[in-house]
Each structure stands twice: as structure tokens, then as C-alpha cells.
PDB file of N, CA and C in Angstrom:
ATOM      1  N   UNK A   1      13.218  13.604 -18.904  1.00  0.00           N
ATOM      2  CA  UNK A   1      14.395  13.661 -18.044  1.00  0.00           C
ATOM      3  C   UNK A   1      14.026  14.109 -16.630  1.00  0.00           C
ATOM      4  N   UNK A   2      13.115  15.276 -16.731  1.00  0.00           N
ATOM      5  CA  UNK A   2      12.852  15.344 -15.420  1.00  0.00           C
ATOM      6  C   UNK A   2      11.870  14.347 -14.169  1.00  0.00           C
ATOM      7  N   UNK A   3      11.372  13.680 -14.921  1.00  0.00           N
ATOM      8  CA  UNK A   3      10.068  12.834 -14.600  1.00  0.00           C
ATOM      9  C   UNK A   3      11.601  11.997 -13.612  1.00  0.00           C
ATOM     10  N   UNK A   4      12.575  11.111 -14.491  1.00  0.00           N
ATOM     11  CA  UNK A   4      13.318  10.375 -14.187  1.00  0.00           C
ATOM     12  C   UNK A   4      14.206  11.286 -13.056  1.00  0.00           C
ATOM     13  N   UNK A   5      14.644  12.261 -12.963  1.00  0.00           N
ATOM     14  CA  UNK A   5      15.430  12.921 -11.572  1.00  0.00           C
ATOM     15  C   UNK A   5      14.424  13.174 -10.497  1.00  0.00           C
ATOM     16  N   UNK A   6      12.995  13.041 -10.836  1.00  0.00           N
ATOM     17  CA  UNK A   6      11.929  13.267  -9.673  1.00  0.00           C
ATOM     18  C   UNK A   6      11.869  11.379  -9.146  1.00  0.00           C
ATOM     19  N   UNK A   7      12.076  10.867 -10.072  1.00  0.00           N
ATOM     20  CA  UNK A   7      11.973   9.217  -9.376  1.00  0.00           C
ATOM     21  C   UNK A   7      12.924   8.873  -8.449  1.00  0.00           C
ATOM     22  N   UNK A   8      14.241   9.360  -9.141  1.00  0.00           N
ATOM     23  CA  UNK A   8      15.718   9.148  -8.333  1.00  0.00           C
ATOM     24  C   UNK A   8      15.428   9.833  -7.147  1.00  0.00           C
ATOM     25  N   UNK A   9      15.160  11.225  -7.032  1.00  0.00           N
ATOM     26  CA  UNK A   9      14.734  11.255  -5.432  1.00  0.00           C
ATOM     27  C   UNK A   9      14.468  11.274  -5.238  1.00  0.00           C
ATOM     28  N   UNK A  10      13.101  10.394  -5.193  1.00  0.00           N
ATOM     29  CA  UNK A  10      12.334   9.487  -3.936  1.00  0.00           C
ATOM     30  C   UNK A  10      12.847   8.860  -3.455  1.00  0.00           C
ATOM     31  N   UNK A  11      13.230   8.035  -4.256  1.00  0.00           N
ATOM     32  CA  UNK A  11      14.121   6.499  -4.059  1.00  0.00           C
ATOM     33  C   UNK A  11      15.078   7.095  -3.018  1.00  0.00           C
ATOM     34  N   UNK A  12      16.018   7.855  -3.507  1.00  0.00           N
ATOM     35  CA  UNK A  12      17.568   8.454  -2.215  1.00  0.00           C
ATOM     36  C   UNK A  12      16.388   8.988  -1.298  1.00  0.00           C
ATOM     37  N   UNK A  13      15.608   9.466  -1.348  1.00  0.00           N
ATOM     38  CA  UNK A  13      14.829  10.237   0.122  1.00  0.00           C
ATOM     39  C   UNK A  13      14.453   8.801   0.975  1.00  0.00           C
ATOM     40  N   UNK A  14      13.669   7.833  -0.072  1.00  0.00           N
ATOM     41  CA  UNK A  14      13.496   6.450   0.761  1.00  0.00           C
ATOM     42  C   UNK A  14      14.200   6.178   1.448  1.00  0.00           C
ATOM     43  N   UNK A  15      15.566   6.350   0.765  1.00  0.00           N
ATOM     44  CA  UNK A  15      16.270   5.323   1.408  1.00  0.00           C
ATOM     45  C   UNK A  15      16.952   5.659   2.589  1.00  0.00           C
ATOM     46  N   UNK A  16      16.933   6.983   2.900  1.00  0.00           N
ATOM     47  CA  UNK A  16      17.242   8.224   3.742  1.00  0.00           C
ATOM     48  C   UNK A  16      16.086   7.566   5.072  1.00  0.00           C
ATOM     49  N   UNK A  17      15.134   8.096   4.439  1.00  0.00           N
ATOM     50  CA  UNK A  17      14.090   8.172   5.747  1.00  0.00           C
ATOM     51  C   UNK A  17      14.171   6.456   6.176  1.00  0.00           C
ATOM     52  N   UNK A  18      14.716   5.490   5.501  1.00  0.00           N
ATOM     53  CA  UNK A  18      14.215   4.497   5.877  1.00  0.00           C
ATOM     54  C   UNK A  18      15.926   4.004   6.840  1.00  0.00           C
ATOM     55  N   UNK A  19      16.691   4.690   6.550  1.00  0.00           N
ATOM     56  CA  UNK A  19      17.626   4.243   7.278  1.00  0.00           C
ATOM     57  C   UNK A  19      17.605   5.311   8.630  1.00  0.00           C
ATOM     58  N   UNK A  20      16.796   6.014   8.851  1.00  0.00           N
ATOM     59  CA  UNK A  20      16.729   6.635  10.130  1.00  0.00           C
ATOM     60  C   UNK A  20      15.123   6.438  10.870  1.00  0.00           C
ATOM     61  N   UNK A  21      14.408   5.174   9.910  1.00  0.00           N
ATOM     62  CA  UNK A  21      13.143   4.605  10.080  1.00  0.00           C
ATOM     63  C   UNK A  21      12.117   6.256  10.174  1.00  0.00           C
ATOM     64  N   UNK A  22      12.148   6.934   9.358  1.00  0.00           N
ATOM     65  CA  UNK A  22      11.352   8.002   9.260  1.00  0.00           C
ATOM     66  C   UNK A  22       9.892   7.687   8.581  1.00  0.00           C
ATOM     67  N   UNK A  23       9.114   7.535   9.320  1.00  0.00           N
ATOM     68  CA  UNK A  23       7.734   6.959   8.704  1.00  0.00           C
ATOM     69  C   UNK A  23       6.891   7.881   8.265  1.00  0.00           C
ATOM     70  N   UNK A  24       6.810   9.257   9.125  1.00  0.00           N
ATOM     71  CA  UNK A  24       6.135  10.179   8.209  1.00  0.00           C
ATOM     72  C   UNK A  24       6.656  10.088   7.077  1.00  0.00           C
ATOM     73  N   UNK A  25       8.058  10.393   6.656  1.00  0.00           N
ATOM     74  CA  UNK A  25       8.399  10.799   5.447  1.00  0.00           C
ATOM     75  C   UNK A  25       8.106   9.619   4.392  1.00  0.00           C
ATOM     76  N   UNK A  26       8.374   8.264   4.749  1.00  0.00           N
ATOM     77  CA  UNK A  26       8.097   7.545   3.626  1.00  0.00           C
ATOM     78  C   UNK A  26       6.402   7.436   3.323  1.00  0.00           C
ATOM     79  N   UNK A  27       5.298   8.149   4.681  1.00  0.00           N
ATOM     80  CA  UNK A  27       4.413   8.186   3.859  1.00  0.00           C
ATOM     81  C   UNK A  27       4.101   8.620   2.955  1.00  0.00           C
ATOM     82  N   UNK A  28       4.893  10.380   3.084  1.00  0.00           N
ATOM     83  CA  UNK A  28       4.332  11.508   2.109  1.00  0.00           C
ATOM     84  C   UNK A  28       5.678  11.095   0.877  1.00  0.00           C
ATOM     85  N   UNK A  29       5.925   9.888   0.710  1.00  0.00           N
ATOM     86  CA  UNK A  29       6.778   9.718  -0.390  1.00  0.00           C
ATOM     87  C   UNK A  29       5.928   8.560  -1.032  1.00  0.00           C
ATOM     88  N   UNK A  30       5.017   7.767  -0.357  1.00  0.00           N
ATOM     89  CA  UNK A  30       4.108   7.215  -1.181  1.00  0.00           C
ATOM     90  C   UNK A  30       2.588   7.829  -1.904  1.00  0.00           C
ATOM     91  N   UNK A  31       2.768   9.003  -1.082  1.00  0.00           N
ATOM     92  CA  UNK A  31       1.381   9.876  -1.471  1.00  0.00           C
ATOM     93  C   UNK A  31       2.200  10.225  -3.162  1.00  0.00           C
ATOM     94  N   UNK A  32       3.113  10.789  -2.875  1.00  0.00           N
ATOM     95  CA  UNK A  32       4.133  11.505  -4.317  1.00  0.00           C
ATOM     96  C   UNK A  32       4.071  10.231  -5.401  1.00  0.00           C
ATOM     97  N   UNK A  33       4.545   8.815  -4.956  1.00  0.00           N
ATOM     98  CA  UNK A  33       4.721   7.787  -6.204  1.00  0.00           C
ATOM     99  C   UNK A  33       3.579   7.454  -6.442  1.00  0.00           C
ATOM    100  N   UNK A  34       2.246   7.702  -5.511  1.00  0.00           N
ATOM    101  CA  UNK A  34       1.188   7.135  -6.300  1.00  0.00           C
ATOM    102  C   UNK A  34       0.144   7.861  -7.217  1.00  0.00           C
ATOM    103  N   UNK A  35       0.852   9.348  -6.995  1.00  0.00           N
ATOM    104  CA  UNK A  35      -0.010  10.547  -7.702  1.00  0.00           C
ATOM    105  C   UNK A  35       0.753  10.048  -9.123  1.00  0.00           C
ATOM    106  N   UNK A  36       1.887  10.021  -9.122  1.00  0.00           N
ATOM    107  CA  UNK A  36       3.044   9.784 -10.229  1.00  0.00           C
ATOM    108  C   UNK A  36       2.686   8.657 -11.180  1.00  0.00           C
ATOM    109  N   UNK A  37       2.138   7.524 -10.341  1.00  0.00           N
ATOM    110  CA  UNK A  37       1.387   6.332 -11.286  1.00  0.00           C
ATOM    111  C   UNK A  37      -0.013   6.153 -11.437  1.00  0.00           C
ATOM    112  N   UNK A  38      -0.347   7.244 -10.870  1.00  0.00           N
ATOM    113  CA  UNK A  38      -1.891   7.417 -11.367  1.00  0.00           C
ATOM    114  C   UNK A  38      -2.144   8.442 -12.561  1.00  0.00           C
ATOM    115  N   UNK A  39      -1.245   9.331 -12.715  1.00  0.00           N
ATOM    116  CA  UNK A  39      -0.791  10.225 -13.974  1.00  0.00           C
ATOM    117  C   UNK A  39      -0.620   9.698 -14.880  1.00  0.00           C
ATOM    118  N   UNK A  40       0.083   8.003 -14.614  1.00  0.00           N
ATOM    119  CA  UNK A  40       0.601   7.339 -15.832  1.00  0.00           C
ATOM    120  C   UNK A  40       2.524   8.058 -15.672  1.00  0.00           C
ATOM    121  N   UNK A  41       2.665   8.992 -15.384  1.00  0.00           N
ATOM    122  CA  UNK A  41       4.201   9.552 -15.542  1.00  0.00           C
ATOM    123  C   UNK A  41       5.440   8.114 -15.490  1.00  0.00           C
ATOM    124  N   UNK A  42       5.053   7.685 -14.350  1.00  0.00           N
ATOM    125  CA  UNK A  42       6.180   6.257 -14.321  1.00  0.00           C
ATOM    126  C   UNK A  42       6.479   5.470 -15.128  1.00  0.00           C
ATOM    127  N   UNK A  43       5.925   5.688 -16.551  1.00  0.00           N
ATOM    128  CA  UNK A  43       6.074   4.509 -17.740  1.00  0.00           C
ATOM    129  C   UNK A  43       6.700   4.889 -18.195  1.00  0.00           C
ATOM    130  N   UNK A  44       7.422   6.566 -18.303  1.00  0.00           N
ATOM    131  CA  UNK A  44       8.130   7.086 -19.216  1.00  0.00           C
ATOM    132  C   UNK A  44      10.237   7.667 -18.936  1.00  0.00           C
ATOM    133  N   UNK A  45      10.635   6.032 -19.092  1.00  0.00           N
ATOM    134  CA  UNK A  45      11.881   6.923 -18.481  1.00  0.00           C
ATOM    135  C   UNK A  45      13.158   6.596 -19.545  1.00  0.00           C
ATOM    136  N   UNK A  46      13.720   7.257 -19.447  1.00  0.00           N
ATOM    137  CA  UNK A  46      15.237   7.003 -20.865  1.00  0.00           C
ATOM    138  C   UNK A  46      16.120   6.481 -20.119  1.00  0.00           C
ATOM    139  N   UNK A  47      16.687   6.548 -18.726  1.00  0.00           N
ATOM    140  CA  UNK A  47      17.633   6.285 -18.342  1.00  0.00           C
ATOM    141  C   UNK A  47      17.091   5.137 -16.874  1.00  0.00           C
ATOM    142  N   UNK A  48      16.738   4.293 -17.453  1.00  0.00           N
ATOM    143  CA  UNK A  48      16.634   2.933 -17.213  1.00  0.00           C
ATOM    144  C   UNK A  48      17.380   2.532 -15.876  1.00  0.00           C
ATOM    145  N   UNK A  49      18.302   2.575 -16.181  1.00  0.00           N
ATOM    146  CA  UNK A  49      19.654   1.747 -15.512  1.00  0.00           C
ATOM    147  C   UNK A  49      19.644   2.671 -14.230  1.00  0.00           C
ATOM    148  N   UNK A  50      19.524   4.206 -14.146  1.00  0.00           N
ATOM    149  CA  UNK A  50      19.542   4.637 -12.966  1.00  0.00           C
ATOM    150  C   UNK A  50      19.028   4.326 -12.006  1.00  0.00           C
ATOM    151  N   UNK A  51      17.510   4.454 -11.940  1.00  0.00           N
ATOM    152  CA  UNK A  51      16.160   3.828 -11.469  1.00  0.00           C
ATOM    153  C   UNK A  51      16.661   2.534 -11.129  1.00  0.00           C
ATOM    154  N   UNK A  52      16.964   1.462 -11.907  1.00  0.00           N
ATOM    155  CA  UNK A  52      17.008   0.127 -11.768  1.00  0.00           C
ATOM    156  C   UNK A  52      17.904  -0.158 -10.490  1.00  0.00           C
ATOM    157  N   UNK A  53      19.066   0.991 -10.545  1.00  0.00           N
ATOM    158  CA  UNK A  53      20.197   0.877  -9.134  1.00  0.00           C
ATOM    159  C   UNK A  53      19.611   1.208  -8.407  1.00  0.00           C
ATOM    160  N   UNK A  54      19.287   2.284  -8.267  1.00  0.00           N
ATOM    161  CA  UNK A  54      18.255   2.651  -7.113  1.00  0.00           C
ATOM    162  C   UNK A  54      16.986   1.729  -6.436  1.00  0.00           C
ATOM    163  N   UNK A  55      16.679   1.031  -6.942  1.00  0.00           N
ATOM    164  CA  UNK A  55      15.682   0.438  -7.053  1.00  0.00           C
ATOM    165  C   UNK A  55      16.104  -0.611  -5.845  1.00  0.00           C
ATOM    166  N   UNK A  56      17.565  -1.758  -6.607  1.00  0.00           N
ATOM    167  CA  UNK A  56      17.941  -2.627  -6.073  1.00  0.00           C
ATOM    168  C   UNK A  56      18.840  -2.050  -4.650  1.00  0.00           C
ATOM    169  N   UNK A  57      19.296  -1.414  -4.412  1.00  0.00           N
ATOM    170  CA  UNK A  57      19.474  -0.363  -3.070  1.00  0.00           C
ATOM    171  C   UNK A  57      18.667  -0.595  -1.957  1.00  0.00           C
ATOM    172  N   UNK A  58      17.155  -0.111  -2.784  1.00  0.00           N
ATOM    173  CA  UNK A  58      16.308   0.170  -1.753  1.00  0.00           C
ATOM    174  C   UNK A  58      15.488  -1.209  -1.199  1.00  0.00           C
ATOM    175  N   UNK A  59      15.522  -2.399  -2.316  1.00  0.00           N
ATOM    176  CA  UNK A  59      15.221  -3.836  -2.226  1.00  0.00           C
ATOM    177  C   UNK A  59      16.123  -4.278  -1.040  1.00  0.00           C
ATOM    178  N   UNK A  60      17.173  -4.052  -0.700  1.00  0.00           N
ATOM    179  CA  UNK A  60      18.271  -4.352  -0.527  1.00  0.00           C
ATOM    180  C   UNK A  60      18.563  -4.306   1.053  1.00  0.00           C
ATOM    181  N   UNK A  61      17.941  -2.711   1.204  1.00  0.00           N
ATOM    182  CA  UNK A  61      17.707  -1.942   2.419  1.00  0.00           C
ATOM    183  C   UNK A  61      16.220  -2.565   3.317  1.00  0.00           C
ATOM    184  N   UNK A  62      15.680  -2.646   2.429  1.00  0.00           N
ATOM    185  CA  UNK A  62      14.124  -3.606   2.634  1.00  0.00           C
ATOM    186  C   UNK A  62      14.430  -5.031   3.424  1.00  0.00           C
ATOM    187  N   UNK A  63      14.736  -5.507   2.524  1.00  0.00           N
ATOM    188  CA  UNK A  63      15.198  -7.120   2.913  1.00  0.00           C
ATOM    189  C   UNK A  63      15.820  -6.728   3.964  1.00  0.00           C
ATOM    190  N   UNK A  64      17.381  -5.665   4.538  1.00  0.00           N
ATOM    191  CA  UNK A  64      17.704  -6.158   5.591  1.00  0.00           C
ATOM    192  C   UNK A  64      17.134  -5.375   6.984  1.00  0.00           C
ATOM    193  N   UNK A  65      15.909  -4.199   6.367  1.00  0.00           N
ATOM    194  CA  UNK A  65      15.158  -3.918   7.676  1.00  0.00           C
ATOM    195  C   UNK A  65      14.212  -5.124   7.710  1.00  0.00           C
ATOM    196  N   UNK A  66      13.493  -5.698   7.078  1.00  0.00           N
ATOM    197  CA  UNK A  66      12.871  -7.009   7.284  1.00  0.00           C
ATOM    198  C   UNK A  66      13.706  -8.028   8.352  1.00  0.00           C
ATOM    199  N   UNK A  67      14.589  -8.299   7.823  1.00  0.00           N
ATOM    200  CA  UNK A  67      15.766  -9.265   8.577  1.00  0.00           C
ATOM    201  C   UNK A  67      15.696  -8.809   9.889  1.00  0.00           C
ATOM    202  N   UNK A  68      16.153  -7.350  10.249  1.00  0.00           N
ATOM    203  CA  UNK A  68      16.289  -7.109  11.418  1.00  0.00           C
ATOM    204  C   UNK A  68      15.283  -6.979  12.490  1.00  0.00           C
ATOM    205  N   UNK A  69      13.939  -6.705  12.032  1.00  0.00           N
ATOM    206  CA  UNK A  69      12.949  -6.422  12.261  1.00  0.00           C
ATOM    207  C   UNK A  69      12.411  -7.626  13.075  1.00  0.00           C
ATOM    208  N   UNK A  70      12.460  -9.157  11.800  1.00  0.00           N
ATOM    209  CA  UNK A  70      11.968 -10.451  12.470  1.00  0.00           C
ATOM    210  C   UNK A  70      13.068 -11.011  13.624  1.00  0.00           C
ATOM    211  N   UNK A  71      14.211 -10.661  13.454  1.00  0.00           N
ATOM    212  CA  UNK A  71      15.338 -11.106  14.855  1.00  0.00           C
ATOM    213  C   UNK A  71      14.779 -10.087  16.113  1.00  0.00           C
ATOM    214  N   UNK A  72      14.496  -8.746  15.952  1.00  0.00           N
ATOM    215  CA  UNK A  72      13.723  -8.482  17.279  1.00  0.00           C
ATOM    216  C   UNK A  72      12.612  -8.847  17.609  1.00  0.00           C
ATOM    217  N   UNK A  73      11.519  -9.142  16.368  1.00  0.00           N
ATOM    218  CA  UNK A  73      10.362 -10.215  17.011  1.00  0.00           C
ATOM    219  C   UNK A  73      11.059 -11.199  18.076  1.00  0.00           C
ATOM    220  N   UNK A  74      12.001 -11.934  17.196  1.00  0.00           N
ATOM    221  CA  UNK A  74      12.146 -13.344  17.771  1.00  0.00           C
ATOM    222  C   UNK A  74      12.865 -12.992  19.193  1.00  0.00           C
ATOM    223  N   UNK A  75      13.849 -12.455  19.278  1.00  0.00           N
ATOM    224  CA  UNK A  75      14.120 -11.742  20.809  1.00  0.00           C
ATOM    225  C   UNK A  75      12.920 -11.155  21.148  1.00  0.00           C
ATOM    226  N   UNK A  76      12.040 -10.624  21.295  1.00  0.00           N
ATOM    227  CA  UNK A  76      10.858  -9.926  21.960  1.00  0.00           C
ATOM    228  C   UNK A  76      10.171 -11.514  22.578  1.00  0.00           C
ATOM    229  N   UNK A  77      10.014 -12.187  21.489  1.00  0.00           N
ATOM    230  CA  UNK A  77       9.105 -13.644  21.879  1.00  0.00           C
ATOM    231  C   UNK A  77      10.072 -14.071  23.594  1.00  0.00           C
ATOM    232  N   UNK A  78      10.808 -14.799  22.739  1.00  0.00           N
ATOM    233  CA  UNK A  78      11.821 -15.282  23.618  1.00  0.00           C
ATOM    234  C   UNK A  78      11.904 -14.811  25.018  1.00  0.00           C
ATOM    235  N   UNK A  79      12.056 -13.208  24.944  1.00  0.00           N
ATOM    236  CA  UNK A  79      12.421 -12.650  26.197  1.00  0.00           C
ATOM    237  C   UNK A  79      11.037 -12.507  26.967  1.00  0.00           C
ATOM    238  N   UNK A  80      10.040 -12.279  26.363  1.00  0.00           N
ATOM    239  CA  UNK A  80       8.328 -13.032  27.051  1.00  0.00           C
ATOM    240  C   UNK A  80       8.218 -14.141  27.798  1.00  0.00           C
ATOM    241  N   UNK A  81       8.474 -14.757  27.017  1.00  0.00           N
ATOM    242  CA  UNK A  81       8.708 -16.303  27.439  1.00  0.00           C
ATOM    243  C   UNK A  81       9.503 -16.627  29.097  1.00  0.00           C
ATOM    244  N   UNK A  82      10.377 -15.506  28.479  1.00  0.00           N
ATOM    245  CA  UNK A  82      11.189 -16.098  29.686  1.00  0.00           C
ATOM    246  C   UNK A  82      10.825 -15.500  31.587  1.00  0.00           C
ATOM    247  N   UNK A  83      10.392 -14.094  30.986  1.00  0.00           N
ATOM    248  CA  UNK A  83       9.650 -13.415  31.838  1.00  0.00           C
ATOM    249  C   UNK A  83       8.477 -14.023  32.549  1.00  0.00           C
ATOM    250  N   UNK A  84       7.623 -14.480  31.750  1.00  0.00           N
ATOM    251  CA  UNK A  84       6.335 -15.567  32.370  1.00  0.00           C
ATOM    252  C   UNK A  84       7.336 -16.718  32.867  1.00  0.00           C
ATOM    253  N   UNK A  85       8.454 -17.387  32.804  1.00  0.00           N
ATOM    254  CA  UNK A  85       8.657 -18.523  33.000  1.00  0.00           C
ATOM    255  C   UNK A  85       9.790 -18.781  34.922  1.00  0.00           C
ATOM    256  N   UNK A  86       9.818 -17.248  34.586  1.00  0.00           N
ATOM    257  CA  UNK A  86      10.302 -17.043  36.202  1.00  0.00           C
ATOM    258  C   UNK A  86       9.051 -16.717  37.318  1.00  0.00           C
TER     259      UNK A  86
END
């Protein structure tokens, strides 16, 4: 049980630091999940379905910092472009 309330908040801390783009923090939150699956601990959880919401949240949050991320590429290009073109 506890293994599974230490997963859940990562995930809410992820999703925290990632909606205020906090990059230290999601590093030292991958240092934490990978000590966690190098233990083996992550194979062992009863409540499934929690994790799984969380999970799709943070997929969710992903995809639309991705999204937003490639529309300021594409404005960054663009506005280059236009700069050299004057």
C-alpha cells in the first residue's frame, strides 16, 4: 500500500512541476522512479486503477505540453524567417 501512495505522488508532484514547467523537480522525480524500478518495487501494486488515472493525466498533460511546445517551434521558425526576410 505504501509503495502505491509513494507512486501516486510522483505522478501529482509531476504533474505539478510540469504544469509550472519545473525541471529541477521533475529531475529529482526521475532519480526517485528509477531507484523505485531498479529495486524492482514498481511491479507490486493492489490498487491498479489509481496509478492507471494518474498515469493517463500525466499522458495527457504530456501530449498537450508537446502540442504547445511544437506551435512555438513553428512560431519561432516563422518569425526567423520573417526577420531575415525584411
Amino acid at each position: 500500500m505504501q509503495m502505491e501512495q509513494n507512486v501516486t505522488e510522483i505522478l501529482d508532484e509531476a504533474i505539478r512541476a510540469l504544469a509550472v514547467l519545473d525541471l529541477n523537480r521533475l529531475k529529482e522525480l526521475e532519480v526517485r522512479v528509477d531507484s523505485m524500478a531498479t529495486a524492482g518495487t514498481l511491479r507490486q501494486f493492489s490498487d491498479r486503477r489509481k496509478v492507471a488515472e494518474k498515469q493517463r493525466l500525466l499522458r495527457m498533460l504530456l501530449e498537450n505540453c508537446k502540442s504547445n511546445l511544437d506551435t512555438l517551434h513553428r512560431l519561432h521558425v516563422k518569425n526567423t524567417r520573417e526577420q531575415w526576410a525584411h
